[in-house]
C-alpha atoms as a PDB file:
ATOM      1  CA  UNK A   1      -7.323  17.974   0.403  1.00  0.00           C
ATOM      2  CA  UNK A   2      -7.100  15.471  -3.031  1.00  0.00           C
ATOM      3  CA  UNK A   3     -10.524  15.522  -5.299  1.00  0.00           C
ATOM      4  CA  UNK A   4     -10.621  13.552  -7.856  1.00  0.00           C
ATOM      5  CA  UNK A   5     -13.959  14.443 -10.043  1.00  0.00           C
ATOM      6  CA  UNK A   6     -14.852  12.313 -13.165  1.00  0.00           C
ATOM      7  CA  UNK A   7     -11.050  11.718 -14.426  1.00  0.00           C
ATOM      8  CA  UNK A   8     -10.474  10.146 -17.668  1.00  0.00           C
ATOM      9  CA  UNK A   9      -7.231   9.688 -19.632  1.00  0.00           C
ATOM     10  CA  UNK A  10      -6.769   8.634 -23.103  1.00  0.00           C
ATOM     11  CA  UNK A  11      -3.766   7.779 -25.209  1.00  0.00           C
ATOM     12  CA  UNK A  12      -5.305   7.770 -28.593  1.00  0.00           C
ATOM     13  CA  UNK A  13      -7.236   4.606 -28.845  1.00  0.00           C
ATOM     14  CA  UNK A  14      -6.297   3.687 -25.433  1.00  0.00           C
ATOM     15  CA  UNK A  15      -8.333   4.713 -22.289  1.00  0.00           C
ATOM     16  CA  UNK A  16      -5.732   4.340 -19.910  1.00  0.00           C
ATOM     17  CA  UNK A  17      -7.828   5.780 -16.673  1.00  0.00           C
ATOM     18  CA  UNK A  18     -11.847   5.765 -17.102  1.00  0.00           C
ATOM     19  CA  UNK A  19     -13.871   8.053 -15.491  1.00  0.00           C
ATOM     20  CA  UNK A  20     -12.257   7.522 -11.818  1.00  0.00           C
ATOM     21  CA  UNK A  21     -13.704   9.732  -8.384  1.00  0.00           C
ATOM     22  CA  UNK A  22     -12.445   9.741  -5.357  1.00  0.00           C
ATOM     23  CA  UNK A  23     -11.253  12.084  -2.212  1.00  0.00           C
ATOM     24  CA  UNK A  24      -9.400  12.362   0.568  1.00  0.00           C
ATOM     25  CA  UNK A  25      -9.618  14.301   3.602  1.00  0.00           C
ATOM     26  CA  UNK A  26      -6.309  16.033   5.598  1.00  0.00           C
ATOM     27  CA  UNK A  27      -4.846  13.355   7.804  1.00  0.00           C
ATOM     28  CA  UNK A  28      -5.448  10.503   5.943  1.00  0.00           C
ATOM     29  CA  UNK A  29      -2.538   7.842   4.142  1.00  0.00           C
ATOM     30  CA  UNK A  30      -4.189   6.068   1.497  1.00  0.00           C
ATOM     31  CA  UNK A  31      -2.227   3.318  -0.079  1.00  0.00           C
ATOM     32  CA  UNK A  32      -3.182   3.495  -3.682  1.00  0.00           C
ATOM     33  CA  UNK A  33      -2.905   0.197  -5.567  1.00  0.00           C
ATOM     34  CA  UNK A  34      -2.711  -1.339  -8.516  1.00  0.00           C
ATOM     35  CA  UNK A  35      -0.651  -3.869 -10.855  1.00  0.00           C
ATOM     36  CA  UNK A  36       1.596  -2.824 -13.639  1.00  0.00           C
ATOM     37  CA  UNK A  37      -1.095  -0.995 -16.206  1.00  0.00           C
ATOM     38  CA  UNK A  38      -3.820  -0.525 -14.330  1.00  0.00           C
ATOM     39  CA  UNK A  39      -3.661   3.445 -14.515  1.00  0.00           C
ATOM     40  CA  UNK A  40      -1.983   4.257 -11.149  1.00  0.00           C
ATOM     41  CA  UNK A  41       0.970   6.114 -12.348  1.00  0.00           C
ATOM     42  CA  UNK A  42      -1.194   8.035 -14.758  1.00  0.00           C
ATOM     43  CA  UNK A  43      -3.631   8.627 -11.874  1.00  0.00           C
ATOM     44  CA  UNK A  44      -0.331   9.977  -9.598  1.00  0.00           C
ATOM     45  CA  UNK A  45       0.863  12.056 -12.724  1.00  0.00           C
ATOM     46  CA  UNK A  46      -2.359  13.869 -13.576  1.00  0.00           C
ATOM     47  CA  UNK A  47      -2.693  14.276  -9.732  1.00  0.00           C
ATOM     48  CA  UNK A  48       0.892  16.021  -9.446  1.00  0.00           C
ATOM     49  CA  UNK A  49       0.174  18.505 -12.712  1.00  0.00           C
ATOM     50  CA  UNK A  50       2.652  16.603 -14.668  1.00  0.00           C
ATOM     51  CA  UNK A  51       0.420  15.472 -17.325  1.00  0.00           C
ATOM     52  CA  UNK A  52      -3.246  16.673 -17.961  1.00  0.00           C
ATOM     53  CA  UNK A  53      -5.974  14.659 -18.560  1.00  0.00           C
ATOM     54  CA  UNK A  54      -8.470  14.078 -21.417  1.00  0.00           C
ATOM     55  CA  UNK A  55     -11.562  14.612 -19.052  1.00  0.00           C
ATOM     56  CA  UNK A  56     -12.265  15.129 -15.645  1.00  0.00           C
ATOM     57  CA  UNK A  57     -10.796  17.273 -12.697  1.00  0.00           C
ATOM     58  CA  UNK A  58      -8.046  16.697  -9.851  1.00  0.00           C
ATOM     59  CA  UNK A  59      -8.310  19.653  -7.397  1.00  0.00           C
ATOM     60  CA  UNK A  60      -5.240  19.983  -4.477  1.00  0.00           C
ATOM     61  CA  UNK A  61      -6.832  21.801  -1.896  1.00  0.00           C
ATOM     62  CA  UNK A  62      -9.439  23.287  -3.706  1.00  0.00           C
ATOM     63  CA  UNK A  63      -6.973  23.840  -6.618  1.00  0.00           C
ATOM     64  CA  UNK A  64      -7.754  22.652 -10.095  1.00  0.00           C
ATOM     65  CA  UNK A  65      -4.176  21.338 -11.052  1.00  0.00           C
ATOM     66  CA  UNK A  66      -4.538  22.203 -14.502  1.00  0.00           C
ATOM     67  CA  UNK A  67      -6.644  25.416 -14.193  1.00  0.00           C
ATOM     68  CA  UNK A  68      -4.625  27.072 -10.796  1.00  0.00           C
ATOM     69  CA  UNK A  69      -1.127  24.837 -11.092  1.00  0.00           C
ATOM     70  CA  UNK A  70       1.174  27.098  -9.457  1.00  0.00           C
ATOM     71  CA  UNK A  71      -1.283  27.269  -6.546  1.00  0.00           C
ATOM     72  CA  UNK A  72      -1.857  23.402  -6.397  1.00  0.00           C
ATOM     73  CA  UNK A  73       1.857  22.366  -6.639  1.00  0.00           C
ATOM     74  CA  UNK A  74       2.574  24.917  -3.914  1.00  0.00           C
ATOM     75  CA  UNK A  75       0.383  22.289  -1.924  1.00  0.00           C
ATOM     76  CA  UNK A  76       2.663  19.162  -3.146  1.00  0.00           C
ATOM     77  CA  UNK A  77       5.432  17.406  -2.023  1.00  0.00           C
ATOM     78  CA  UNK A  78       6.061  14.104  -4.482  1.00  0.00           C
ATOM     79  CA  UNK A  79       8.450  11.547  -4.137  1.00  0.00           C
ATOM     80  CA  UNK A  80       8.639   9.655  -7.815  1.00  0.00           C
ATOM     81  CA  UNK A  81       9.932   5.841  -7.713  1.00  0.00           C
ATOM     82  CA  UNK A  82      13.220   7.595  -9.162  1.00  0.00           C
ATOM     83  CA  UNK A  83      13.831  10.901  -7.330  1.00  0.00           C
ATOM     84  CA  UNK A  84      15.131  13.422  -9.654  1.00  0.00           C
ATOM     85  CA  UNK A  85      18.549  13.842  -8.163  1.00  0.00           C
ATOM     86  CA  UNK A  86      21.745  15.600  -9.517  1.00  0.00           C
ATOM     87  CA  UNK A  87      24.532  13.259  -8.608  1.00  0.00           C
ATOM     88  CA  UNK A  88      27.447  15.840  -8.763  1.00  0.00           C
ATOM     89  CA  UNK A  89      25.566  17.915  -6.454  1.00  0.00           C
ATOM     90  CA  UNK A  90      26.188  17.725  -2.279  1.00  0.00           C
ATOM     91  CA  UNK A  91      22.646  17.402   0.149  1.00  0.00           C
ATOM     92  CA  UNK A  92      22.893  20.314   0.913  1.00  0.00           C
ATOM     93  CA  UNK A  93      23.292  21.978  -2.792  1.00  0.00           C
ATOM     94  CA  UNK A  94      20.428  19.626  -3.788  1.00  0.00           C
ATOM     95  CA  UNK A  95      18.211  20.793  -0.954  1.00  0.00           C
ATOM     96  CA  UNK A  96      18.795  24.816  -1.870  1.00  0.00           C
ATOM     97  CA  UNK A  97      18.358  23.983  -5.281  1.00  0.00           C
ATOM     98  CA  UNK A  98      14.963  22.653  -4.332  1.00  0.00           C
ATOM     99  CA  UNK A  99      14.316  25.190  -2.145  1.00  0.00           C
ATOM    100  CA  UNK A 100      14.994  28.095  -4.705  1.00  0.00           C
ATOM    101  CA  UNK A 101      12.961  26.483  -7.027  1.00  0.00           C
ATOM    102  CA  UNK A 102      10.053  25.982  -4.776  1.00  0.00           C
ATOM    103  CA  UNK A 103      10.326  29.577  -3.860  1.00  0.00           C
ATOM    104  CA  UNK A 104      10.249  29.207  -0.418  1.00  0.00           C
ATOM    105  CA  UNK A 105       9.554  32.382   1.250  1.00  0.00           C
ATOM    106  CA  UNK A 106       7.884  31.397   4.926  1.00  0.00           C
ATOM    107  CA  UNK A 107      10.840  29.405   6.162  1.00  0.00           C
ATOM    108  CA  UNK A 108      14.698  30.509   6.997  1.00  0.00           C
ATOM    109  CA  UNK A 109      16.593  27.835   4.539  1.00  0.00           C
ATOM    110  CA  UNK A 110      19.347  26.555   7.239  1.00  0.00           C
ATOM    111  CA  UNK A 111      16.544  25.551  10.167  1.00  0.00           C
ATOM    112  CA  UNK A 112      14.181  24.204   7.817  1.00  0.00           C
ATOM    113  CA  UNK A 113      16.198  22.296   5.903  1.00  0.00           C
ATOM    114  CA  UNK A 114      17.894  21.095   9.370  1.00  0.00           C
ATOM    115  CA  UNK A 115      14.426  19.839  10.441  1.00  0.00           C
ATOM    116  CA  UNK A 116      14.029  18.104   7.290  1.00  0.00           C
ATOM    117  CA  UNK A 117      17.535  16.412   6.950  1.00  0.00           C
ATOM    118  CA  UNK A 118      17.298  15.347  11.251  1.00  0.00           C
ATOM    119  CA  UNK A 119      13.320  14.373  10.714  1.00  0.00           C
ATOM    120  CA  UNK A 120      14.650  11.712   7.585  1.00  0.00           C
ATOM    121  CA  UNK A 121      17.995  10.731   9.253  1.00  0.00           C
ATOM    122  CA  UNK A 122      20.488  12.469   6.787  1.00  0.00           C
ATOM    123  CA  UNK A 123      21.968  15.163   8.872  1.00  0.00           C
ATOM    124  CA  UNK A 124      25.458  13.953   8.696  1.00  0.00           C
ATOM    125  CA  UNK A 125      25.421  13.226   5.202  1.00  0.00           C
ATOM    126  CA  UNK A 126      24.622  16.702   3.716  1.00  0.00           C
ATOM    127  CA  UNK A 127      28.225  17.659   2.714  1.00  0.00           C
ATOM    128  CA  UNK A 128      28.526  14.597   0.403  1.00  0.00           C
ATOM    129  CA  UNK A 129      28.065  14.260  -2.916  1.00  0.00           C
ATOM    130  CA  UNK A 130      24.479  12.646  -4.157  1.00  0.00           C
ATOM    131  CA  UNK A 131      26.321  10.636  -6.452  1.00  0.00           C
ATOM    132  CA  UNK A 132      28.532   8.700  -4.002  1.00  0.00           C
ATOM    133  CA  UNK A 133      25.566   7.925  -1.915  1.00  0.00           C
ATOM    134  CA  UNK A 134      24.261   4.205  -0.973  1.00  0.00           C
ATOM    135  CA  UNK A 135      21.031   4.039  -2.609  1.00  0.00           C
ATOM    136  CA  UNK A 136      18.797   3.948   0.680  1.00  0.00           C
ATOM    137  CA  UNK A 137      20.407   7.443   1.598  1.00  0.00           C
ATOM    138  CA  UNK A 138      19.504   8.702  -2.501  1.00  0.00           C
ATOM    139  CA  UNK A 139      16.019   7.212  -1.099  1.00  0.00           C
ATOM    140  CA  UNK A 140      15.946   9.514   1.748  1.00  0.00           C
ATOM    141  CA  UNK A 141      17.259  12.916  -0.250  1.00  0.00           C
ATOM    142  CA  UNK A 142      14.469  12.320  -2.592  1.00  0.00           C
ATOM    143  CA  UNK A 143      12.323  12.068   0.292  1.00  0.00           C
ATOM    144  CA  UNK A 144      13.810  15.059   2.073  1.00  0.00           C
ATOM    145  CA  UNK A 145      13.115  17.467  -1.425  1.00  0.00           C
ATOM    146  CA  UNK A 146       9.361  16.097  -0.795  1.00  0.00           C
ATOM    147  CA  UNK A 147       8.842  17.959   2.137  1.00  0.00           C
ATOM    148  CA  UNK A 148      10.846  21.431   1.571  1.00  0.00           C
ATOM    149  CA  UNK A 149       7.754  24.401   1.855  1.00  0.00           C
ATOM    150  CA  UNK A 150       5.718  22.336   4.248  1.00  0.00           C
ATOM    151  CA  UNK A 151       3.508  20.768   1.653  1.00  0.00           C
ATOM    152  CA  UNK A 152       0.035  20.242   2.717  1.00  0.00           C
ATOM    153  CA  UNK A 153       0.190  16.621   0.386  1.00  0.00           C
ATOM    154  CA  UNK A 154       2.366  14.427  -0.323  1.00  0.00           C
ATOM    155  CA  UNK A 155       2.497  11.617  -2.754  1.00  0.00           C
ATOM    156  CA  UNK A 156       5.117   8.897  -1.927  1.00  0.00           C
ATOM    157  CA  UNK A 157       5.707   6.362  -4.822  1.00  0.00           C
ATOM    158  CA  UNK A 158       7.649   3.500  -3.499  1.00  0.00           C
ATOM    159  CA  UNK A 159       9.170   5.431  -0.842  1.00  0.00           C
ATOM    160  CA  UNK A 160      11.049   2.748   0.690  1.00  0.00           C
ATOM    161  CA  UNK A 161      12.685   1.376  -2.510  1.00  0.00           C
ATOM    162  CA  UNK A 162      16.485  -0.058  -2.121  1.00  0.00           C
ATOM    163  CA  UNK A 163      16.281   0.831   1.856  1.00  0.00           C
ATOM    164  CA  UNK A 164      16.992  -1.775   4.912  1.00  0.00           C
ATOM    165  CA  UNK A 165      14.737  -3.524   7.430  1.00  0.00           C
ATOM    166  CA  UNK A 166      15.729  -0.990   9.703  1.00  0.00           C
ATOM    167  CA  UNK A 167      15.990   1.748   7.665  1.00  0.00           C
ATOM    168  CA  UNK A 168      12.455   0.593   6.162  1.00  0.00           C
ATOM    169  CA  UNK A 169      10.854   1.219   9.737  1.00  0.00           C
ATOM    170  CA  UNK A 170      12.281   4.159  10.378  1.00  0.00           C
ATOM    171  CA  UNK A 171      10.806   5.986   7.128  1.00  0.00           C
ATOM    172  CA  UNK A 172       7.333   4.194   7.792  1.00  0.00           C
ATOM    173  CA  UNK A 173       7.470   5.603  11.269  1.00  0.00           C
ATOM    174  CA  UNK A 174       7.892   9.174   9.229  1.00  0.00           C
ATOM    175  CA  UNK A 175       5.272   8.779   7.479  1.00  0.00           C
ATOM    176  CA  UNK A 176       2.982   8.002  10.237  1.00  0.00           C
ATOM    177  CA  UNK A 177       4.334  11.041  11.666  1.00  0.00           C
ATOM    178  CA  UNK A 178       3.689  13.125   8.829  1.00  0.00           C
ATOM    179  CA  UNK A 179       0.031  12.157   8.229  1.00  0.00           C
ATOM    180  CA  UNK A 180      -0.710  13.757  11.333  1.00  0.00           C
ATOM    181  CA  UNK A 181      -0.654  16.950   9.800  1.00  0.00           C
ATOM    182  CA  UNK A 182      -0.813  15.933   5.765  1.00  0.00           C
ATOM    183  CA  UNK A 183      -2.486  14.143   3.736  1.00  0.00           C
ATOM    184  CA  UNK A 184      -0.499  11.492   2.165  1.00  0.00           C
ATOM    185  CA  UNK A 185      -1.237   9.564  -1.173  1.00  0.00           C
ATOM    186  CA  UNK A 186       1.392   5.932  -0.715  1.00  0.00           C
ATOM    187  CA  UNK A 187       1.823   3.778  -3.986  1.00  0.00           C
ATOM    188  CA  UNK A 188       3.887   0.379  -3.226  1.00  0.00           C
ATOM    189  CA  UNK A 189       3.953  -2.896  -4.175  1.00  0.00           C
ATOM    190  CA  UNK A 190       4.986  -3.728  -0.813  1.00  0.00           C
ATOM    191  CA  UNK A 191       1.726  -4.923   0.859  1.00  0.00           C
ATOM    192  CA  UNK A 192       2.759  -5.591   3.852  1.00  0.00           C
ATOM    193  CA  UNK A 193       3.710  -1.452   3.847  1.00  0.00           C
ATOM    194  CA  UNK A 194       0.602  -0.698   3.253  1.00  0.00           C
ATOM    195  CA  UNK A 195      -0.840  -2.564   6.481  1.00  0.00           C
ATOM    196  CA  UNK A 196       1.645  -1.168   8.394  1.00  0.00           C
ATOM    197  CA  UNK A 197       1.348   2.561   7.238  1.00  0.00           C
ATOM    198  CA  UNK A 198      -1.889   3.187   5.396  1.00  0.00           C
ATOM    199  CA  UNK A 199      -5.532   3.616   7.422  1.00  0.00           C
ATOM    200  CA  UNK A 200      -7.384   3.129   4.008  1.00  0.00           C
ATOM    201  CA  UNK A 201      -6.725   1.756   0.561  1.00  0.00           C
ATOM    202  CA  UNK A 202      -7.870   2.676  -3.105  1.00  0.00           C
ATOM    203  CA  UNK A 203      -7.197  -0.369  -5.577  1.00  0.00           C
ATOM    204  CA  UNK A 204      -7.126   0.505  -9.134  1.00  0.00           C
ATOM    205  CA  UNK A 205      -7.312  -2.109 -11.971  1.00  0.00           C
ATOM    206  CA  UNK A 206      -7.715  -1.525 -15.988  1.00  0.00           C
ATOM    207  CA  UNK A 207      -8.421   1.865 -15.371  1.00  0.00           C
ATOM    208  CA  UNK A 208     -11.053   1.681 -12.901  1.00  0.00           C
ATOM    209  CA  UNK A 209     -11.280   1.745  -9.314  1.00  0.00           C
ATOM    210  CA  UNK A 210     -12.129  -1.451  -7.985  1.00  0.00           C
ATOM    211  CA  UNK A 211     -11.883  -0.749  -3.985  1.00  0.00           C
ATOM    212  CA  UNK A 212     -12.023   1.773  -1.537  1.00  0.00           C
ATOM    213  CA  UNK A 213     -12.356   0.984   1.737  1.00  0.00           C
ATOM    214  CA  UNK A 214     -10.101  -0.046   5.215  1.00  0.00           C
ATOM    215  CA  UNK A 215      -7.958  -2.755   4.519  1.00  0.00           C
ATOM    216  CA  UNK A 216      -9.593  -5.022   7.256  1.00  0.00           C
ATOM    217  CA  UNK A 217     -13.131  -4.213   5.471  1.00  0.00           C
ATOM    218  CA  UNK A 218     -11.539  -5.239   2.347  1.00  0.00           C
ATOM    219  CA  UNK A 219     -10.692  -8.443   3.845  1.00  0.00           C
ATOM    220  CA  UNK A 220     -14.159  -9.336   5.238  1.00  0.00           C
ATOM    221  CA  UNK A 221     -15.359  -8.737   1.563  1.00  0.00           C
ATOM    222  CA  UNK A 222     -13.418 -11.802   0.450  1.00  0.00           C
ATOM    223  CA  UNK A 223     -13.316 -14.076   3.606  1.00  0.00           C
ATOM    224  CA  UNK A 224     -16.364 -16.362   2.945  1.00  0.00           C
ATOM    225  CA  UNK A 225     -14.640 -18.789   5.246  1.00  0.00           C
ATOM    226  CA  UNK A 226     -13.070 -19.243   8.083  1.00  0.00           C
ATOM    227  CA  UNK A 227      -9.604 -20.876   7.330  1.00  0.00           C
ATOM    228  CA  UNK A 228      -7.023 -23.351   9.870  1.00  0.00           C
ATOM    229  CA  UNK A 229      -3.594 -24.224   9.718  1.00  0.00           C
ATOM    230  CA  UNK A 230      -3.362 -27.335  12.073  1.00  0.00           C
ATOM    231  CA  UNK A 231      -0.837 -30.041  12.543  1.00  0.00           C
ATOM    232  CA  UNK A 232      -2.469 -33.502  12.998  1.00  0.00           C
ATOM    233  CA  UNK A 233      -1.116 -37.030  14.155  1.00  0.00           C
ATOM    234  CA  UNK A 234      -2.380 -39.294  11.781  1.00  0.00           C
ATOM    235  CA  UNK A 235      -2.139 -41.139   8.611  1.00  0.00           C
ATOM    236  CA  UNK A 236      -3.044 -38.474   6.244  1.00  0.00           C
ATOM    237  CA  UNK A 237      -6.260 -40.132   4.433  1.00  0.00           C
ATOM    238  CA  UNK A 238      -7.396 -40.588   7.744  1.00  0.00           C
ATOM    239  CA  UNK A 239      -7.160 -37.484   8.921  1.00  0.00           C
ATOM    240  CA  UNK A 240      -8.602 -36.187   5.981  1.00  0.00           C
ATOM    241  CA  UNK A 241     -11.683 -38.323   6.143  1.00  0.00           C
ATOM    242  CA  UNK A 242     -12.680 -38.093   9.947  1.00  0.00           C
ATOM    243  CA  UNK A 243     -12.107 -33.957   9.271  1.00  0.00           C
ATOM    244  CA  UNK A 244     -14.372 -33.603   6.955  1.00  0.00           C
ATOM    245  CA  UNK A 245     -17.268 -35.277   8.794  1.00  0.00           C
ATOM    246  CA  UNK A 246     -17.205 -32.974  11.205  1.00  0.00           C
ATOM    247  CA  UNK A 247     -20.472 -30.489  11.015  1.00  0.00           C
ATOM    248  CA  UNK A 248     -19.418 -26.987   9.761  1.00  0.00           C
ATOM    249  CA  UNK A 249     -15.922 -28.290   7.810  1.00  0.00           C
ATOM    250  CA  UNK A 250     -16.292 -27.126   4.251  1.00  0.00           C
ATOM    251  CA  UNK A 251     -12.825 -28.589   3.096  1.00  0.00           C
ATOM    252  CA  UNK A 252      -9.458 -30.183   4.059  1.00  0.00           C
ATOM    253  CA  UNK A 253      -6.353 -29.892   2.349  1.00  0.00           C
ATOM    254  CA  UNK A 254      -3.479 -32.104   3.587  1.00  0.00           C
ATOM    255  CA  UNK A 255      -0.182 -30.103   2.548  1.00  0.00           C
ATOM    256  CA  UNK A 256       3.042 -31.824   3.477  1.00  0.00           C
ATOM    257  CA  UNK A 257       4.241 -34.413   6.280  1.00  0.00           C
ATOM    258  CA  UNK A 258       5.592 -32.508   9.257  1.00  0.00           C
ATOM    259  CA  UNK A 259       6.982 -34.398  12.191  1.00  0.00           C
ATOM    260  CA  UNK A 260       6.939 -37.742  12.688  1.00  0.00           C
ATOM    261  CA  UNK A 261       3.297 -39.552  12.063  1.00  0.00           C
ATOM    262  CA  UNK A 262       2.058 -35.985  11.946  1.00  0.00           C
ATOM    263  CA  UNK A 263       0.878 -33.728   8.769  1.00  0.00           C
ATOM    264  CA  UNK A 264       0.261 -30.191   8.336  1.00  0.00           C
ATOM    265  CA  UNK A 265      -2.984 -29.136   6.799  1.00  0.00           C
ATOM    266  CA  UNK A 266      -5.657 -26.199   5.662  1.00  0.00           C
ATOM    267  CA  UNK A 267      -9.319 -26.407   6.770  1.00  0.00           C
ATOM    268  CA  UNK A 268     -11.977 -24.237   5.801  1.00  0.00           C
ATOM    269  CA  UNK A 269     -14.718 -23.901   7.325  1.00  0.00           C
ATOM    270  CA  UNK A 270     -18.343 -22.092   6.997  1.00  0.00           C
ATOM    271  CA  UNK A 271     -18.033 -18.636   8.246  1.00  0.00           C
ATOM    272  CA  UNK A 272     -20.870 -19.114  10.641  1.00  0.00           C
ATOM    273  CA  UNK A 273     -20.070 -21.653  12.750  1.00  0.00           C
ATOM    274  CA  UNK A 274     -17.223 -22.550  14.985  1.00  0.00           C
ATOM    275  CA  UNK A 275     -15.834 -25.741  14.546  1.00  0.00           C
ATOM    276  CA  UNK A 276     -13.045 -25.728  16.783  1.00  0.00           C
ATOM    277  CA  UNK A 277     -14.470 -27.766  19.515  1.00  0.00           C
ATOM    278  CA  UNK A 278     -16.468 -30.732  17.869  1.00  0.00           C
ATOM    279  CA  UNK A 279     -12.868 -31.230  15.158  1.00  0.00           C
ATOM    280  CA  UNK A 280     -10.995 -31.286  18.963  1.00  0.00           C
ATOM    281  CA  UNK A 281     -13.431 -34.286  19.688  1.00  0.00           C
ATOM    282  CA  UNK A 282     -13.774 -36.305  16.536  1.00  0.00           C
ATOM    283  CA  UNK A 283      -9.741 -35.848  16.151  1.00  0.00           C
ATOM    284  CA  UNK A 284      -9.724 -37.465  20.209  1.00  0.00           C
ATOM    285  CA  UNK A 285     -11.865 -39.880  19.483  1.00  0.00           C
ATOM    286  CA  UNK A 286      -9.507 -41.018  16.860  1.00  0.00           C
ATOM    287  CA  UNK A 287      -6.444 -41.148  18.823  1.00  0.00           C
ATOM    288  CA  UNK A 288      -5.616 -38.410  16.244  1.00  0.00           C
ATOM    289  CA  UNK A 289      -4.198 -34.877  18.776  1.00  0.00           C
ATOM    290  CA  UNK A 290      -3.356 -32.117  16.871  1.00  0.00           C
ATOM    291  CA  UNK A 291      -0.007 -30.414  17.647  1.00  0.00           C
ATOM    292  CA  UNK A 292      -0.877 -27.040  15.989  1.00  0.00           C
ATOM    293  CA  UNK A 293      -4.142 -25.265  15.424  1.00  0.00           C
ATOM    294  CA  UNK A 294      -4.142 -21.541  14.443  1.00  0.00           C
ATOM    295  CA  UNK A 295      -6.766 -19.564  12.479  1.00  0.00           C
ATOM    296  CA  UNK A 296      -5.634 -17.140   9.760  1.00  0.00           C
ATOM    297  CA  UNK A 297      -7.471 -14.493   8.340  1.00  0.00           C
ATOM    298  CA  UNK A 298      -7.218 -13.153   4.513  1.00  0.00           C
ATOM    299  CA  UNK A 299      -4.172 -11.627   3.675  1.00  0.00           C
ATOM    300  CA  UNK A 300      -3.846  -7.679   1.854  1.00  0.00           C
ATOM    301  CA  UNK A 301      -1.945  -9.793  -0.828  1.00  0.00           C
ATOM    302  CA  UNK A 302      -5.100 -12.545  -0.888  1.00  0.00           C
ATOM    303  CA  UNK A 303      -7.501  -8.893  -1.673  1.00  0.00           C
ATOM    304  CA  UNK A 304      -5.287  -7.402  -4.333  1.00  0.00           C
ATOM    305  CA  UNK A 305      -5.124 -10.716  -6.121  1.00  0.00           C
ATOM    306  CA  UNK A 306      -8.770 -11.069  -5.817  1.00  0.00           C
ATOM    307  CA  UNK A 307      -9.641  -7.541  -7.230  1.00  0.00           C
ATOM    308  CA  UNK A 308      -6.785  -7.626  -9.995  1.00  0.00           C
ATOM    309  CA  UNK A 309      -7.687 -10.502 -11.642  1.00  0.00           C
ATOM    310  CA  UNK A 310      -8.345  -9.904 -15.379  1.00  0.00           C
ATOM    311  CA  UNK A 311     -10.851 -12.520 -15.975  1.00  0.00           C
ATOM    312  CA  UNK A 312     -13.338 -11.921 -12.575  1.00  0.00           C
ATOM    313  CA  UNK A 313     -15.383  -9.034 -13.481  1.00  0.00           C
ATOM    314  CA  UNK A 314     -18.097 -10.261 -11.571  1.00  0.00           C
ATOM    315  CA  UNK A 315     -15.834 -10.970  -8.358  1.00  0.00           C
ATOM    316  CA  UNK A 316     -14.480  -6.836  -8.387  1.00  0.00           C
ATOM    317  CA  UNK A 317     -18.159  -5.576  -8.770  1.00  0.00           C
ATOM    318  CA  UNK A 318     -19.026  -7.663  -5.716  1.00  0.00           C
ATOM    319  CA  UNK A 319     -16.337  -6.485  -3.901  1.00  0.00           C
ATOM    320  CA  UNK A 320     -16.673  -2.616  -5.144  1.00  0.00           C
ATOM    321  CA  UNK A 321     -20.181  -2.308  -3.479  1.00  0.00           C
END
């Protein structure tokens, strides 16, 4: 449904995207990520028709966007960080407005724009006025406009800006819905969104693309070690010391006193062996139990910082393979 073929963008001097390729197939929600000036928004923009780039090709179901753009944007439904929204207009005025402009000829306007408003939870607000709206709700309009004409993609910037825990669920558990039957391009710097909504991710980083792959792949990539939280009785030196003689312990980090005669620490380990059960006798042996002991895995956030950082080229083309 999205091809992405060779794309380069320059502003003068300045190459702000560099010769990026990727795809994606109908049915998939790819988080795409990237931090502040690493070409994501330009990416999104050349994607949606909005700007054109200096080289390359972005094709919306077999569209070129620049070459066919009535044709591809018939195909798109995009949600921009700050929905385009006429304050002084009602829902409902908003969501014709939309519609007429879309030129929506395949669907009645009252039933589809019913299923819309009860699919995004705004159904009894569509005889107010934009502007007197709480900014979740503005959220959820700009959402709604998205999806008017039944848009094969749809490419959600920050969707869940400004909204509520609650609210926050609900529109991730619309978007799940909706990639059953679209393809769905999600850019957030909400990582935790990502894990919860995307089945792939496509990190971006001065221009190039740095990863594209599952997020739990991504995480394996950087995971050398196995890593502990545990809570030991003990004075901390101690602990430290009769730790890291056990076989397979490749570090211990005391972090802070806990309860009483006990600390809390991190312990890495090589990720090859299991070290759980000899560090349960050495610790015994020491009159030192351990009140806590939980393994934790690498953290989304723990891969973005790993591929974004400006001074590790060699680190990104490791994990890009």
């Amino acid at each position: 449904m999205i091809k992405v073929l060779g794309l380069t963008k320059r502003y003068g001097t300045k190459e702000a995207v560099k010769n990026i390729s990727f795809s994606i197939a109908k049915g998939e929600i790819v988080g795409f990520l990237g931090p502040n000036g690493a070409g994501k928004t330009t990416t999104m923009n050349i994607i949606t028709g909005y700007i054109s780039a200096t080289a390359g090709k972005a094709l919306i179901a077999g569209f070129d966007v620049l070459d066919d753009p009535i044709y591809a944007r018939q195909h798109i439904g995009y949600l921009p960080e700050h929905p385009p929204l006429y304050q002084d207009m009602t829902v409902n005025e908003y969501l014709r407005f939309v519609y007429n402009l879309k030129k929506v000829r395949h669907r009645k306007f009252e039933k589809h724009i019913s299923e819309i408003c009860e699919l995004v939870g705004i159904s009894h607000v569509r005889g107010r006025v934009i502007g007197n709206l709480s900014k979740g709700y503005k959220q959820r309009v700009g959402l709604a406009q998205s999806l008017i004409g039944d848009p094969d993609v749809l490419i959600l910037d920050e969707p869940t800006v400004g909204l509520d825990p609650n609210q926050i669920i609900e529109i991730r558990n619309v978007i799940k819905n909706l990639g059953r039957e679209r393809t769905i391009i999600l850019s957030t710097h909400i990582l935790p969104e990502v894990n919860a909504v995307c089945e792939r991710v496509i990190v971006i980083n001065d221009g190039v693309i740095v990863a594209d792959d599952k997020p739990e792949n991504l995480a394996k990539k950087i995971a050398k070690q196995n890593r502990f939280s545990a809570r030991i009785v003990g004075e901390s030196q101690a602990v430290v010391n009769i730790v890291s003689g056990v076989p397979g312990v490749a570090g211990v980090k005391f972090i802070k006193n806990a309860e009483e005669n006990a600390g809390d620490y991190i312990i890495t380990s090589d990720e090859t062996r299991d070290i759980r059960q000899p560090l349960f006798y050495a610790l015994a042996e020491n009159n030192m139990p351990y009140l806590s002991f939980t393994s934790y895995g690498v953290s989304l956030e723990d891969v973005f910082a790993k591929l974004t950082q400006q001074d590790s080229e060699h680190s990104k083309e490791e994990l890009s393979k």
